[in-house]
PDB file of N, CA and C in Angstrom:
ATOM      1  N   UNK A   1     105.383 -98.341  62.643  1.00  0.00           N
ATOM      2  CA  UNK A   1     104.415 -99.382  62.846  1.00  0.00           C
ATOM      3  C   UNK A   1     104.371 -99.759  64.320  1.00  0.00           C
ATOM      4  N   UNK A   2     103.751-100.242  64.536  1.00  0.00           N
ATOM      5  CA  UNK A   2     103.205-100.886  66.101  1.00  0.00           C
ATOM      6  C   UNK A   2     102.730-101.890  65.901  1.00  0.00           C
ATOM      7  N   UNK A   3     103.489-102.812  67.276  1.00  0.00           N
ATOM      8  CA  UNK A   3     103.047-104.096  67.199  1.00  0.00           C
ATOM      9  C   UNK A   3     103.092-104.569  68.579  1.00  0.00           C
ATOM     10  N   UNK A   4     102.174-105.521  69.168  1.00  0.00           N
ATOM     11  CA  UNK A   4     102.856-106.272  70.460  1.00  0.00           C
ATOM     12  C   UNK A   4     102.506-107.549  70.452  1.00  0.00           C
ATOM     13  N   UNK A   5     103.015-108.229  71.553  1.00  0.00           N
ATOM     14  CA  UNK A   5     103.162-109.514  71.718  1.00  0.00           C
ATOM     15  C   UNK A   5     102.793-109.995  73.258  1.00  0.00           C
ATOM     16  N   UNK A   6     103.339-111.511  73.171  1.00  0.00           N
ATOM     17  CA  UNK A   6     102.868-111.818  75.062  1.00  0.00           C
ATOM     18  C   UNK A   6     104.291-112.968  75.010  1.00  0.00           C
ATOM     19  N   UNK A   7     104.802-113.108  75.799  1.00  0.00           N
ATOM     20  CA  UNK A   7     105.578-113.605  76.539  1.00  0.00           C
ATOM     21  C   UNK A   7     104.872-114.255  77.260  1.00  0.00           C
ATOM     22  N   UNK A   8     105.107-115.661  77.118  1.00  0.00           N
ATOM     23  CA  UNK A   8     104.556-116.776  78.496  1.00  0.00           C
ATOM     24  C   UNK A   8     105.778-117.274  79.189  1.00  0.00           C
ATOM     25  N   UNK A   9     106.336-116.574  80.001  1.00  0.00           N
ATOM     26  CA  UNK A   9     107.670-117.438  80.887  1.00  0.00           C
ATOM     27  C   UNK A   9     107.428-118.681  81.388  1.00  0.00           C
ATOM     28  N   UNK A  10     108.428-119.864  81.526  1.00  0.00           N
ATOM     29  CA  UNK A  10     108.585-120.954  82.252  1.00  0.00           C
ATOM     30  C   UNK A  10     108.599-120.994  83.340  1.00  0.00           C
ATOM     31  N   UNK A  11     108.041-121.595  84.317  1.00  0.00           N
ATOM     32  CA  UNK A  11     108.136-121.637  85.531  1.00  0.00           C
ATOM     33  C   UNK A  11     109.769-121.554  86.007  1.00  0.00           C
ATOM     34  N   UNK A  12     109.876-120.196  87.087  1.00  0.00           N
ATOM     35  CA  UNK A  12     111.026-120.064  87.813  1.00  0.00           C
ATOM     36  C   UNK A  12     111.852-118.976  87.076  1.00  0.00           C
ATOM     37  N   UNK A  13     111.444-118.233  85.335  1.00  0.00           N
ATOM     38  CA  UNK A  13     111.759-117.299  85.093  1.00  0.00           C
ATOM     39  C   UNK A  13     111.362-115.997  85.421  1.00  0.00           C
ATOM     40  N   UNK A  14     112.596-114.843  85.639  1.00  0.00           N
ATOM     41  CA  UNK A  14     112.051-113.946  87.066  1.00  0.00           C
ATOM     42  C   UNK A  14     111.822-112.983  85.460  1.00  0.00           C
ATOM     43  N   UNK A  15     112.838-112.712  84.468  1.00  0.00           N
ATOM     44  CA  UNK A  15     112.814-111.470  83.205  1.00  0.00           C
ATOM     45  C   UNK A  15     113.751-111.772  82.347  1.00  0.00           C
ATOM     46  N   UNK A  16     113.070-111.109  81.082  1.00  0.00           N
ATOM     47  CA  UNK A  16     113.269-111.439  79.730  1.00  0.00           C
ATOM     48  C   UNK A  16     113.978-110.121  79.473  1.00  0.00           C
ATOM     49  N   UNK A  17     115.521-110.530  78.507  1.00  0.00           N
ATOM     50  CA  UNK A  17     116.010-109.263  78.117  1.00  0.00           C
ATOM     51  C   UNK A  17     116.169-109.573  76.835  1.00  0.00           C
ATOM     52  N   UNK A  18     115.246-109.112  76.155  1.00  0.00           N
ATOM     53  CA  UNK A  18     115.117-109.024  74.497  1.00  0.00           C
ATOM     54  C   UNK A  18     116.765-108.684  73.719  1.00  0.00           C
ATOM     55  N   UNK A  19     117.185-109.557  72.367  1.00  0.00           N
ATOM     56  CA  UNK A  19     118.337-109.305  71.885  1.00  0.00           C
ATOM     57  C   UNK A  19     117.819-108.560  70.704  1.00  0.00           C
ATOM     58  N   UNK A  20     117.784-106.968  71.002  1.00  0.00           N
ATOM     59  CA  UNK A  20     117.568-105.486  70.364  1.00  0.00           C
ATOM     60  C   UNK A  20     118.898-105.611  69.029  1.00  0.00           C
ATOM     61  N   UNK A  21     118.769-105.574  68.171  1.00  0.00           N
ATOM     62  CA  UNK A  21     119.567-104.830  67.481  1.00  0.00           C
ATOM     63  C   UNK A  21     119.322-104.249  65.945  1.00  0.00           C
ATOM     64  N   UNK A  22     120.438-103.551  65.320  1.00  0.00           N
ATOM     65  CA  UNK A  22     120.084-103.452  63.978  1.00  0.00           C
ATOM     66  C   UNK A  22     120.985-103.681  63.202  1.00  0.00           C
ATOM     67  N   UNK A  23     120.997-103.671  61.258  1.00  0.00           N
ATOM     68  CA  UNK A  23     121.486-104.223  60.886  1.00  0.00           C
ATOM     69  C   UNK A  23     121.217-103.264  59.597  1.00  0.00           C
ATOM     70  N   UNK A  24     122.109-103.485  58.452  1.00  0.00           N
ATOM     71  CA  UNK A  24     122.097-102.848  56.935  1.00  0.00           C
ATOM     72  C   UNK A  24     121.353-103.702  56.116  1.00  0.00           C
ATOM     73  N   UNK A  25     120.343-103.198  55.717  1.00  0.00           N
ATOM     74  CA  UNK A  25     119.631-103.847  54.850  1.00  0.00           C
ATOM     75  C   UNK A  25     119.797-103.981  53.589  1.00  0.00           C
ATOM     76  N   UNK A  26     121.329-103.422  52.749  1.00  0.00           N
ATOM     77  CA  UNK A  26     121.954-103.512  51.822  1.00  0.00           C
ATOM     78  C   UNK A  26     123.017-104.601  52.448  1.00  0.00           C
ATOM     79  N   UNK A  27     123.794-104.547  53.128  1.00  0.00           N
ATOM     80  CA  UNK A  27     124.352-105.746  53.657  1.00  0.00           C
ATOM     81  C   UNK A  27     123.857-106.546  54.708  1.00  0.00           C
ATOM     82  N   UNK A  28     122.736-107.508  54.787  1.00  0.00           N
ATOM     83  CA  UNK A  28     122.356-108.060  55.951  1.00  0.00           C
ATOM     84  C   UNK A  28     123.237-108.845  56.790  1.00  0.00           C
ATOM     85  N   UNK A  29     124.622-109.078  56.737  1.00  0.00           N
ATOM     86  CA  UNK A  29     125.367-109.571  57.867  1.00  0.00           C
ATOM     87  C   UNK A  29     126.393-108.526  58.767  1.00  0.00           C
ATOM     88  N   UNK A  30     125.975-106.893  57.966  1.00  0.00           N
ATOM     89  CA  UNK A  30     126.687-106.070  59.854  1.00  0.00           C
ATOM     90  C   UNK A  30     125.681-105.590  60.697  1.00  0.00           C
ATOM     91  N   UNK A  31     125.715-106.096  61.562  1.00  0.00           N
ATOM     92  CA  UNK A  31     125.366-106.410  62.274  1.00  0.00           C
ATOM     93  C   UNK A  31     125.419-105.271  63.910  1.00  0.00           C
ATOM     94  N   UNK A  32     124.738-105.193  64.486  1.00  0.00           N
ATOM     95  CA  UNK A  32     125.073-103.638  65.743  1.00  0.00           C
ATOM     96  C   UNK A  32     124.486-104.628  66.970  1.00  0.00           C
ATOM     97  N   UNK A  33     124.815-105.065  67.735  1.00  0.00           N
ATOM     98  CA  UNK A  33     124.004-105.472  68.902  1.00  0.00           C
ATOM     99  C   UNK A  33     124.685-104.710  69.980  1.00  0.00           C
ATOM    100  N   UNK A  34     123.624-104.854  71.363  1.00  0.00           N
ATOM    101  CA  UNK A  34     123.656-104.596  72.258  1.00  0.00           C
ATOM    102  C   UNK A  34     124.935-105.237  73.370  1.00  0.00           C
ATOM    103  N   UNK A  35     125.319-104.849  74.135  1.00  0.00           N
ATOM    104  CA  UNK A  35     126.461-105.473  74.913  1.00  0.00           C
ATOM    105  C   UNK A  35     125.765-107.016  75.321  1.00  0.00           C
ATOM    106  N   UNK A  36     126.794-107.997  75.055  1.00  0.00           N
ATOM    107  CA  UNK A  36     126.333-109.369  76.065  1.00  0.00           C
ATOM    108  C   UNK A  36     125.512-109.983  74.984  1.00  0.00           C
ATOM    109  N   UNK A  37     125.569-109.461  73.714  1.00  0.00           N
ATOM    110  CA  UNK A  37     124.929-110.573  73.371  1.00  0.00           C
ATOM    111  C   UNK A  37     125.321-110.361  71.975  1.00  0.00           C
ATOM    112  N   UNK A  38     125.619-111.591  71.069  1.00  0.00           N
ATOM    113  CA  UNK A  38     126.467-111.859  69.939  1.00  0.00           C
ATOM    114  C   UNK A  38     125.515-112.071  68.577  1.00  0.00           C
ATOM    115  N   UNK A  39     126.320-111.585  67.510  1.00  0.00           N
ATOM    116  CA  UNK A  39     125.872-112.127  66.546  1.00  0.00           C
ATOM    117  C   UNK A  39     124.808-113.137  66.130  1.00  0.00           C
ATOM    118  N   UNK A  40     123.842-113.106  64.907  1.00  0.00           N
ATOM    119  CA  UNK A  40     123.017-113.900  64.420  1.00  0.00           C
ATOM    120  C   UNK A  40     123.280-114.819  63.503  1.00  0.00           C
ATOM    121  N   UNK A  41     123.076-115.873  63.116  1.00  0.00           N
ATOM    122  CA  UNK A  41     123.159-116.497  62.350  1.00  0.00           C
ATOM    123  C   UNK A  41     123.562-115.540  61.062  1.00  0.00           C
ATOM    124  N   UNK A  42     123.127-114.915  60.573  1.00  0.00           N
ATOM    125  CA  UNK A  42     123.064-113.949  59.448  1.00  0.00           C
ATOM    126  C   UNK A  42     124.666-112.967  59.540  1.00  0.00           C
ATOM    127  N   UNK A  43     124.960-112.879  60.629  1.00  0.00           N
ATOM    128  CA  UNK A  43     125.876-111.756  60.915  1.00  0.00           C
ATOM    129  C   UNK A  43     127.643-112.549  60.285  1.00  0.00           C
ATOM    130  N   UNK A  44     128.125-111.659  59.889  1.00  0.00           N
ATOM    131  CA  UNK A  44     129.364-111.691  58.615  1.00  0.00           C
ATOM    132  C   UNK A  44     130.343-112.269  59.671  1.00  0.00           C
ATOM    133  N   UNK A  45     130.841-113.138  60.327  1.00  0.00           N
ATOM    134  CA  UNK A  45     131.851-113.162  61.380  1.00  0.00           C
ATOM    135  C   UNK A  45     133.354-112.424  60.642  1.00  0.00           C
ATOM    136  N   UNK A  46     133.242-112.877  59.209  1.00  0.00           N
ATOM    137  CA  UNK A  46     134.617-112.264  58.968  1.00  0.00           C
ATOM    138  C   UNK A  46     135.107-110.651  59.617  1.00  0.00           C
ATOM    139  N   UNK A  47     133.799-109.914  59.696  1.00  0.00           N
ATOM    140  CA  UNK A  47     134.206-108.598  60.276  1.00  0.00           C
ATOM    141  C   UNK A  47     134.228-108.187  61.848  1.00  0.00           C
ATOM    142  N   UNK A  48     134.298-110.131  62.725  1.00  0.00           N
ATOM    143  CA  UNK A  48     134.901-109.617  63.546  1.00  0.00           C
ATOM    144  C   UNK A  48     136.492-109.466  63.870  1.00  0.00           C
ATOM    145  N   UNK A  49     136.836-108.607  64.777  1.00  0.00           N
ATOM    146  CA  UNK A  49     138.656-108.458  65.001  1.00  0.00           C
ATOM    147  C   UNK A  49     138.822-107.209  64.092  1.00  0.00           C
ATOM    148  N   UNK A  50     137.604-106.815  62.842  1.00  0.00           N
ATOM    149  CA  UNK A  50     138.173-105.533  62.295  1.00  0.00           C
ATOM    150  C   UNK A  50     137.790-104.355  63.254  1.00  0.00           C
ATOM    151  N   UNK A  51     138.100-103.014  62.343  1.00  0.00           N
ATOM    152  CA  UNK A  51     138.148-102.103  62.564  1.00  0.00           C
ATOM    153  C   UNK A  51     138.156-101.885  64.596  1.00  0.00           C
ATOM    154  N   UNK A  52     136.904-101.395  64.937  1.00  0.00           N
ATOM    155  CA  UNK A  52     136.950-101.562  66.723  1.00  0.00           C
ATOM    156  C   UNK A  52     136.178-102.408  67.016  1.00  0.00           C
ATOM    157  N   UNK A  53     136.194-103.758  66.921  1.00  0.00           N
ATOM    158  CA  UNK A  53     135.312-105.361  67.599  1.00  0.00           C
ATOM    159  C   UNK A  53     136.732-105.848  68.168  1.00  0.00           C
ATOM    160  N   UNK A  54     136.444-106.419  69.059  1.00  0.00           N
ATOM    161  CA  UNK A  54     136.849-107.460  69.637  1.00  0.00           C
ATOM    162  C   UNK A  54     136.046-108.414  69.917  1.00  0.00           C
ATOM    163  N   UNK A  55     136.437-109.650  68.513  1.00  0.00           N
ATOM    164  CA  UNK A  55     135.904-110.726  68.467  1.00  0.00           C
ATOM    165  C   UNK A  55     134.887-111.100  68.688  1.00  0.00           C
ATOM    166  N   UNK A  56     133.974-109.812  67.912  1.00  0.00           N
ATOM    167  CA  UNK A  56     132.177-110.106  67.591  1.00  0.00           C
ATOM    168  C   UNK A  56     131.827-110.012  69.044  1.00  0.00           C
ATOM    169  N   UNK A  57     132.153-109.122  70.022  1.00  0.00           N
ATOM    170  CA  UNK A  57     131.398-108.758  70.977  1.00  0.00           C
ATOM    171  C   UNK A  57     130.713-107.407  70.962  1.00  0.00           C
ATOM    172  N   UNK A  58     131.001-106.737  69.507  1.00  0.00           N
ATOM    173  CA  UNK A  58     130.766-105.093  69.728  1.00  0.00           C
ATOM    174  C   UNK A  58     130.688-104.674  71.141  1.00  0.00           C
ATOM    175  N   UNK A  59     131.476-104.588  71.182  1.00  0.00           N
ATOM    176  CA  UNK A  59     132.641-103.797  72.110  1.00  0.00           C
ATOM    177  C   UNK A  59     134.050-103.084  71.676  1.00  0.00           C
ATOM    178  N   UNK A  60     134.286-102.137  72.143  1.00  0.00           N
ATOM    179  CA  UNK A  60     135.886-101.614  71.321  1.00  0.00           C
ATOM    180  C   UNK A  60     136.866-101.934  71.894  1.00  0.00           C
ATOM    181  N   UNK A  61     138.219-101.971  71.797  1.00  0.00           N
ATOM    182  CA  UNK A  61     139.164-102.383  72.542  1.00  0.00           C
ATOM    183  C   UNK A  61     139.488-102.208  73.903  1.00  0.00           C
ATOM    184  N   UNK A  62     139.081-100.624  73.874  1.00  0.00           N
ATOM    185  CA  UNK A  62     138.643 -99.805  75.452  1.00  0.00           C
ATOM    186  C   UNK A  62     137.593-100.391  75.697  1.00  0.00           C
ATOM    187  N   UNK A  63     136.833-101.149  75.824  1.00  0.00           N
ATOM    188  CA  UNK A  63     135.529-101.915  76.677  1.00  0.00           C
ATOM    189  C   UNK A  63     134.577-100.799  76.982  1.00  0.00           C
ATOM    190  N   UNK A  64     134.254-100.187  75.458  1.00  0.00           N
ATOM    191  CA  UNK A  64     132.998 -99.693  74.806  1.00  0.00           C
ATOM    192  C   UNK A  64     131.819 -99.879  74.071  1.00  0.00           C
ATOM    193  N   UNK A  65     130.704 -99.823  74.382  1.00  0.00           N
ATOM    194  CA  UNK A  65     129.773-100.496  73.972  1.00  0.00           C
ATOM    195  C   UNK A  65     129.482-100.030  72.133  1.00  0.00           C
ATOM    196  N   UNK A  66     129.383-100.801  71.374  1.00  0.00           N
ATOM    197  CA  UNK A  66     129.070-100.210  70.250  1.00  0.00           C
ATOM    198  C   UNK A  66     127.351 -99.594  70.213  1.00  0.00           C
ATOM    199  N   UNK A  67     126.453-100.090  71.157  1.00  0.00           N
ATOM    200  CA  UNK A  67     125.399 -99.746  71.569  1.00  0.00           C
ATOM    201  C   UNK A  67     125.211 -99.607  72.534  1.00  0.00           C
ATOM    202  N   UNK A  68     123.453 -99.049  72.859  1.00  0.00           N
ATOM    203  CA  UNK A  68     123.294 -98.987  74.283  1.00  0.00           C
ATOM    204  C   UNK A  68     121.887 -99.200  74.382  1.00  0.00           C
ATOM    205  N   UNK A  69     121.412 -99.241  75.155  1.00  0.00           N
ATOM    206  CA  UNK A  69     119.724 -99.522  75.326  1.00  0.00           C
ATOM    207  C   UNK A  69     119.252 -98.476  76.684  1.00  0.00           C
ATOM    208  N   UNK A  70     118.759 -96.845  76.755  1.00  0.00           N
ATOM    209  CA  UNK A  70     118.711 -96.393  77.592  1.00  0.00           C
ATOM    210  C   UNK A  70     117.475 -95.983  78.175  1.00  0.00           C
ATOM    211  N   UNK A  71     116.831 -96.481  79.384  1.00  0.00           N
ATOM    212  CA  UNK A  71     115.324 -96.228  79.471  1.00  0.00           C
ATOM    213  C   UNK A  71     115.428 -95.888  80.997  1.00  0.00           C
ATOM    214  N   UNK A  72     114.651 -94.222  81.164  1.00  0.00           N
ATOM    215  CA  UNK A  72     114.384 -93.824  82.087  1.00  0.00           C
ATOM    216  C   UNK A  72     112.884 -93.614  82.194  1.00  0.00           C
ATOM    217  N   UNK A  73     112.539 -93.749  83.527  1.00  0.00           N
ATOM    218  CA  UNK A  73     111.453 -93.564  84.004  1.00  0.00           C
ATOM    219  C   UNK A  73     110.611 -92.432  83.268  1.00  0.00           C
ATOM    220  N   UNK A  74     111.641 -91.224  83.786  1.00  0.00           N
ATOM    221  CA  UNK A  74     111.079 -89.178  83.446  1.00  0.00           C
ATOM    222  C   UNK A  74     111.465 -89.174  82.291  1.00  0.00           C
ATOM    223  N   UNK A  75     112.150 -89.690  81.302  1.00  0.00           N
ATOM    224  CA  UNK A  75     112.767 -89.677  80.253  1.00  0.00           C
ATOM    225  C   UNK A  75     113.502 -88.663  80.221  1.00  0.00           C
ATOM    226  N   UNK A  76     114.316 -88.802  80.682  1.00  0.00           N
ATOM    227  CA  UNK A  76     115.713 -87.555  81.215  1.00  0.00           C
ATOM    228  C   UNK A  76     116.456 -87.663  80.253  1.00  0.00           C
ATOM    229  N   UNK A  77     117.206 -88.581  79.859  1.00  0.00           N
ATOM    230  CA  UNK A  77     118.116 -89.060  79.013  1.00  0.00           C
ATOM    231  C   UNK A  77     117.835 -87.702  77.722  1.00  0.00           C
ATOM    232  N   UNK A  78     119.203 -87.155  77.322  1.00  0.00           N
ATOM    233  CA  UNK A  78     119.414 -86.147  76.341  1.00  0.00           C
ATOM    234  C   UNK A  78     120.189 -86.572  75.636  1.00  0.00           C
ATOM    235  N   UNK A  79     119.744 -87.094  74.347  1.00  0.00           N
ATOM    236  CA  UNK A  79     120.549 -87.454  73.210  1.00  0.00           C
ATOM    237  C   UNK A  79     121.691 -86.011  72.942  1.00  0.00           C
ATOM    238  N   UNK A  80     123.323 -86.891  72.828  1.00  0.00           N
ATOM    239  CA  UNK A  80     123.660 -86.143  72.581  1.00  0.00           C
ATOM    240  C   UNK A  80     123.967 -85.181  71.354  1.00  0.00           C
ATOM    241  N   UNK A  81     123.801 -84.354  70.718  1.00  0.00           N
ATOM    242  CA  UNK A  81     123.764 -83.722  69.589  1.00  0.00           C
ATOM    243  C   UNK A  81     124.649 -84.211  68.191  1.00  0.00           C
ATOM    244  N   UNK A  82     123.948 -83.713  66.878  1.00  0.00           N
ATOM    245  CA  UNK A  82     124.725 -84.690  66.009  1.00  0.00           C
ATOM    246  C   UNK A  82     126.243 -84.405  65.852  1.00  0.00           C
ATOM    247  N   UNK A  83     127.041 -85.631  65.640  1.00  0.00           N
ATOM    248  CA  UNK A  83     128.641 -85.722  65.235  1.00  0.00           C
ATOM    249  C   UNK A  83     129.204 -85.344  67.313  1.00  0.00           C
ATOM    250  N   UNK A  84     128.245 -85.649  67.727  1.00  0.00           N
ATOM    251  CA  UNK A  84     129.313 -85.816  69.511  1.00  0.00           C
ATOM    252  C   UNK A  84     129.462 -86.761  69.463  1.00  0.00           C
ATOM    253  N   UNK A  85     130.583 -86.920  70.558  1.00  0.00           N
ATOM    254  CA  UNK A  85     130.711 -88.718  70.707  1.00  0.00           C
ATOM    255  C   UNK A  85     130.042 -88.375  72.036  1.00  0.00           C
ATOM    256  N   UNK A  86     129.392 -89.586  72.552  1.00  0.00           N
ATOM    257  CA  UNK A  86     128.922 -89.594  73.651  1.00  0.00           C
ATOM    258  C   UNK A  86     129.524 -89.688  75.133  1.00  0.00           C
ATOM    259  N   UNK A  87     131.187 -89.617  74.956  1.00  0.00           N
ATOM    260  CA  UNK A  87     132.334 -89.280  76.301  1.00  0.00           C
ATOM    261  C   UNK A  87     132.172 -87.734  75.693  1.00  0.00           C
ATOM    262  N   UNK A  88     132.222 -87.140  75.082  1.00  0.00           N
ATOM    263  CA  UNK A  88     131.909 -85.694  75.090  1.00  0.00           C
ATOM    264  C   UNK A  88     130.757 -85.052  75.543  1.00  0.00           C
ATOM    265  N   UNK A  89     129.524 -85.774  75.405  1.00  0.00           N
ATOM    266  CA  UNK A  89     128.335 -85.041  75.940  1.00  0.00           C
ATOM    267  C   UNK A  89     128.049 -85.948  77.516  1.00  0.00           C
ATOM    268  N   UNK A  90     128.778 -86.770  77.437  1.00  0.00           N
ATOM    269  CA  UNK A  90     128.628 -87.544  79.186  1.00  0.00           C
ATOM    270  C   UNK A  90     130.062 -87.876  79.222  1.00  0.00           C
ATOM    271  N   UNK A  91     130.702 -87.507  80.058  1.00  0.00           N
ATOM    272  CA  UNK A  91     131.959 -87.717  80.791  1.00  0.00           C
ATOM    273  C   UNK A  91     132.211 -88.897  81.003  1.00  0.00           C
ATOM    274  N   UNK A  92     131.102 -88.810  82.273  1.00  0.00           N
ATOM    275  CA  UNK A  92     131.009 -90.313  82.910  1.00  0.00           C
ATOM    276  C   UNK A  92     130.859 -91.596  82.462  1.00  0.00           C
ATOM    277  N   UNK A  93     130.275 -91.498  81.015  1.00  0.00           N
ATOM    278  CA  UNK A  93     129.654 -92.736  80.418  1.00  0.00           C
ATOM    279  C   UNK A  93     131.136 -93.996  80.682  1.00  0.00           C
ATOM    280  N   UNK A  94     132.254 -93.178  79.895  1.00  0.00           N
ATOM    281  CA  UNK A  94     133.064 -94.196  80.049  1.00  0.00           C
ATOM    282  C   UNK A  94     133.783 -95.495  80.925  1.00  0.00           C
ATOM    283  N   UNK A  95     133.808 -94.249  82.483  1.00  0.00           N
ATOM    284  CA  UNK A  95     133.895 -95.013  83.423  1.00  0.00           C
ATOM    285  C   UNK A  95     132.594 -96.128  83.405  1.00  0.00           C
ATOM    286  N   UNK A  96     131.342 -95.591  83.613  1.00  0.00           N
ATOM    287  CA  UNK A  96     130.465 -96.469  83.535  1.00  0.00           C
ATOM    288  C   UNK A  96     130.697 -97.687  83.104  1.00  0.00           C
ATOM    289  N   UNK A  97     130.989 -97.652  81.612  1.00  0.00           N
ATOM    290  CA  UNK A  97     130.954 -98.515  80.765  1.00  0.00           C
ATOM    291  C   UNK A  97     132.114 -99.722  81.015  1.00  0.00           C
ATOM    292  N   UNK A  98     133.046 -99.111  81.115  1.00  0.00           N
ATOM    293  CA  UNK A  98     134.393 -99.877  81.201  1.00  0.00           C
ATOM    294  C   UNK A  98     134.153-100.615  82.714  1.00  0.00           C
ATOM    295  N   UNK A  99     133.440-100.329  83.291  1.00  0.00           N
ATOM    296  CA  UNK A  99     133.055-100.944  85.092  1.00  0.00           C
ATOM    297  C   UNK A  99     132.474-101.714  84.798  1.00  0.00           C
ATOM    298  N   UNK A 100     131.341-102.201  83.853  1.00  0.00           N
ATOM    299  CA  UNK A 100     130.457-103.182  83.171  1.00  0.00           C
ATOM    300  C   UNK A 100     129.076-102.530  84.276  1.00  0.00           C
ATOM    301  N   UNK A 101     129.151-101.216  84.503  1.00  0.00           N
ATOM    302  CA  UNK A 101     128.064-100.349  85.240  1.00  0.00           C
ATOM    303  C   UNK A 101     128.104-100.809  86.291  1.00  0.00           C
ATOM    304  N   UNK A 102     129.262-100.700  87.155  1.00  0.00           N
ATOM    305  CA  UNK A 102     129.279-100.789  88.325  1.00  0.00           C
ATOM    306  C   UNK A 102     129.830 -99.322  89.571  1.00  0.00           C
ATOM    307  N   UNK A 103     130.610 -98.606  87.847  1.00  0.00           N
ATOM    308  CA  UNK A 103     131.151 -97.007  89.054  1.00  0.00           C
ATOM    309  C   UNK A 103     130.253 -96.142  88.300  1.00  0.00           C
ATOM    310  N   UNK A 104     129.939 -94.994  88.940  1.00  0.00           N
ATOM    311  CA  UNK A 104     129.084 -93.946  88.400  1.00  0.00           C
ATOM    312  C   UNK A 104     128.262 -94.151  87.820  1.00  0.00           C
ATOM    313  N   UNK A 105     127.408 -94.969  88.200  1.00  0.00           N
ATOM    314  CA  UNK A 105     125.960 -95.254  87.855  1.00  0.00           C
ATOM    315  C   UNK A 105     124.911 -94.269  87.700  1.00  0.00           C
ATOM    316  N   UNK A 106     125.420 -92.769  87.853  1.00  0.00           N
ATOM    317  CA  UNK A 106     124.227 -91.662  87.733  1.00  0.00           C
ATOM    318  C   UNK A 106     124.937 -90.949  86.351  1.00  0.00           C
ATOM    319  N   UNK A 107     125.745 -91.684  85.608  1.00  0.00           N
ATOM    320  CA  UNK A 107     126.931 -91.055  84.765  1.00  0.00           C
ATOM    321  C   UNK A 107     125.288 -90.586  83.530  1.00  0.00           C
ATOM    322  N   UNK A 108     124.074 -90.640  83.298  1.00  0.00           N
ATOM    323  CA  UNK A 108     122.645 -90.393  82.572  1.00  0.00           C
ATOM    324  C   UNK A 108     122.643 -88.981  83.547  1.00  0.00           C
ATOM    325  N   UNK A 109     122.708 -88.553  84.595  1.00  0.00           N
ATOM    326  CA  UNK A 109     122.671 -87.365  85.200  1.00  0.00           C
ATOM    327  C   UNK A 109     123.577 -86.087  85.094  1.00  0.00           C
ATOM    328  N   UNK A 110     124.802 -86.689  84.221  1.00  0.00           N
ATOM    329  CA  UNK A 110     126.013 -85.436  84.196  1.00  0.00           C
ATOM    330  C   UNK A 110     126.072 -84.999  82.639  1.00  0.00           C
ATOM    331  N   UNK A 111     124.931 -84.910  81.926  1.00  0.00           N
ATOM    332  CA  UNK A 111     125.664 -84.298  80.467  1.00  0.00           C
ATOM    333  C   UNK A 111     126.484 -82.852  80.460  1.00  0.00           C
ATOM    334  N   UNK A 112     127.109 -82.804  79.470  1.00  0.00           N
ATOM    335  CA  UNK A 112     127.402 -81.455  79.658  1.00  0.00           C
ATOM    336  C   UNK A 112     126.529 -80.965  78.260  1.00  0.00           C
ATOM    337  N   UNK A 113     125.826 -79.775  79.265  1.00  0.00           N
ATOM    338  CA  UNK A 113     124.275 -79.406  78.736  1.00  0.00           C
ATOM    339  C   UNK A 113     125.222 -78.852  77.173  1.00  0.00           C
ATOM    340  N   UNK A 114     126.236 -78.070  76.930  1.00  0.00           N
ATOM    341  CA  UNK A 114     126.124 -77.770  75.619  1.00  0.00           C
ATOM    342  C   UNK A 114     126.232 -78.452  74.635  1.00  0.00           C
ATOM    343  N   UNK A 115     126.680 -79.949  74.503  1.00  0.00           N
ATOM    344  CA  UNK A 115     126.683 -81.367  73.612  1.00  0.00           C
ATOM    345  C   UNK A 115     125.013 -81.831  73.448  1.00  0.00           C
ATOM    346  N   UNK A 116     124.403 -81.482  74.339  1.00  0.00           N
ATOM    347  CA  UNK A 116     123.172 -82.727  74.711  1.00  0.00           C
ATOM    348  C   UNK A 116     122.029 -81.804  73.541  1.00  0.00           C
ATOM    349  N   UNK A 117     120.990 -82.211  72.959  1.00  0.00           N
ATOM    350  CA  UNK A 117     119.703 -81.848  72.599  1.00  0.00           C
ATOM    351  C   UNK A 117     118.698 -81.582  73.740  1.00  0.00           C
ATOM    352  N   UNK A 118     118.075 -80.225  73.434  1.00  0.00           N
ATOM    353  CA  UNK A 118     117.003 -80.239  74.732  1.00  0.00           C
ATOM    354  C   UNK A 118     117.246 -79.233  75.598  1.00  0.00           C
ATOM    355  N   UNK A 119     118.351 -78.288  76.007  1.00  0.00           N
ATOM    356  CA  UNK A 119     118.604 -77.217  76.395  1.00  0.00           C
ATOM    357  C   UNK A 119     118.291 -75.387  75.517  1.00  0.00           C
TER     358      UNK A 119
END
């Protein structure tokens, strides 16, 4: 489906970062969000601290994103193939990630082409 909308910002707002996520529609409180931003009203808190959360930040203990939100210009980005983890088809991601994207910021430029879709 397709849909859009309009955003009217308040004076002195520079950008809007939408809270993306998804969820089981057989269980509506697990919950997947994006880094930096927490749970919904709806979302089960009991299952944070399990399995790899730390304390409903989806994040893993290693300061891994349980998601990601990836948008390039050329649309470069190569999903990596099914059952990879994505430190297998990008090296770099991890450092990335664990920096809060501050080292290896081209870590979208290094797949290793035999993990990735698209070769």
């Amino acid at each position: 489906e397709e849909f859009s909308f309009t955003i009217n910002f308040v004076s002195g707002v520079q950008s809007f970062v939408p809270d993306i996520y998804i969820y089981r529609s057989s269980e509506r409180g697990r919950e997947v969000h994006l880094d930096g931003f927490t749970g919904t009203n709806a979302a089960d808190i009991t299952l944070y601290n399990t399995k790899d959360d730390v304390n409903g930040t989806y994040n893993t203990a290693n300061g891994l994103p349980w998601a990601i939100e990836v948008v390039t210009l050329d649309k470069s980005f190569k999903h990596p193939k099914e059952k990879k983890d994505i430190l297998v088809a990008y090296p770099n991601f991890q450092t990335w990630a664990q920096s809060q994207g501050l080292q290896l910021t081209n870590w979208i430029s290094t797949p290793v082409l035999s993990n990735v879709f698209g070769n």
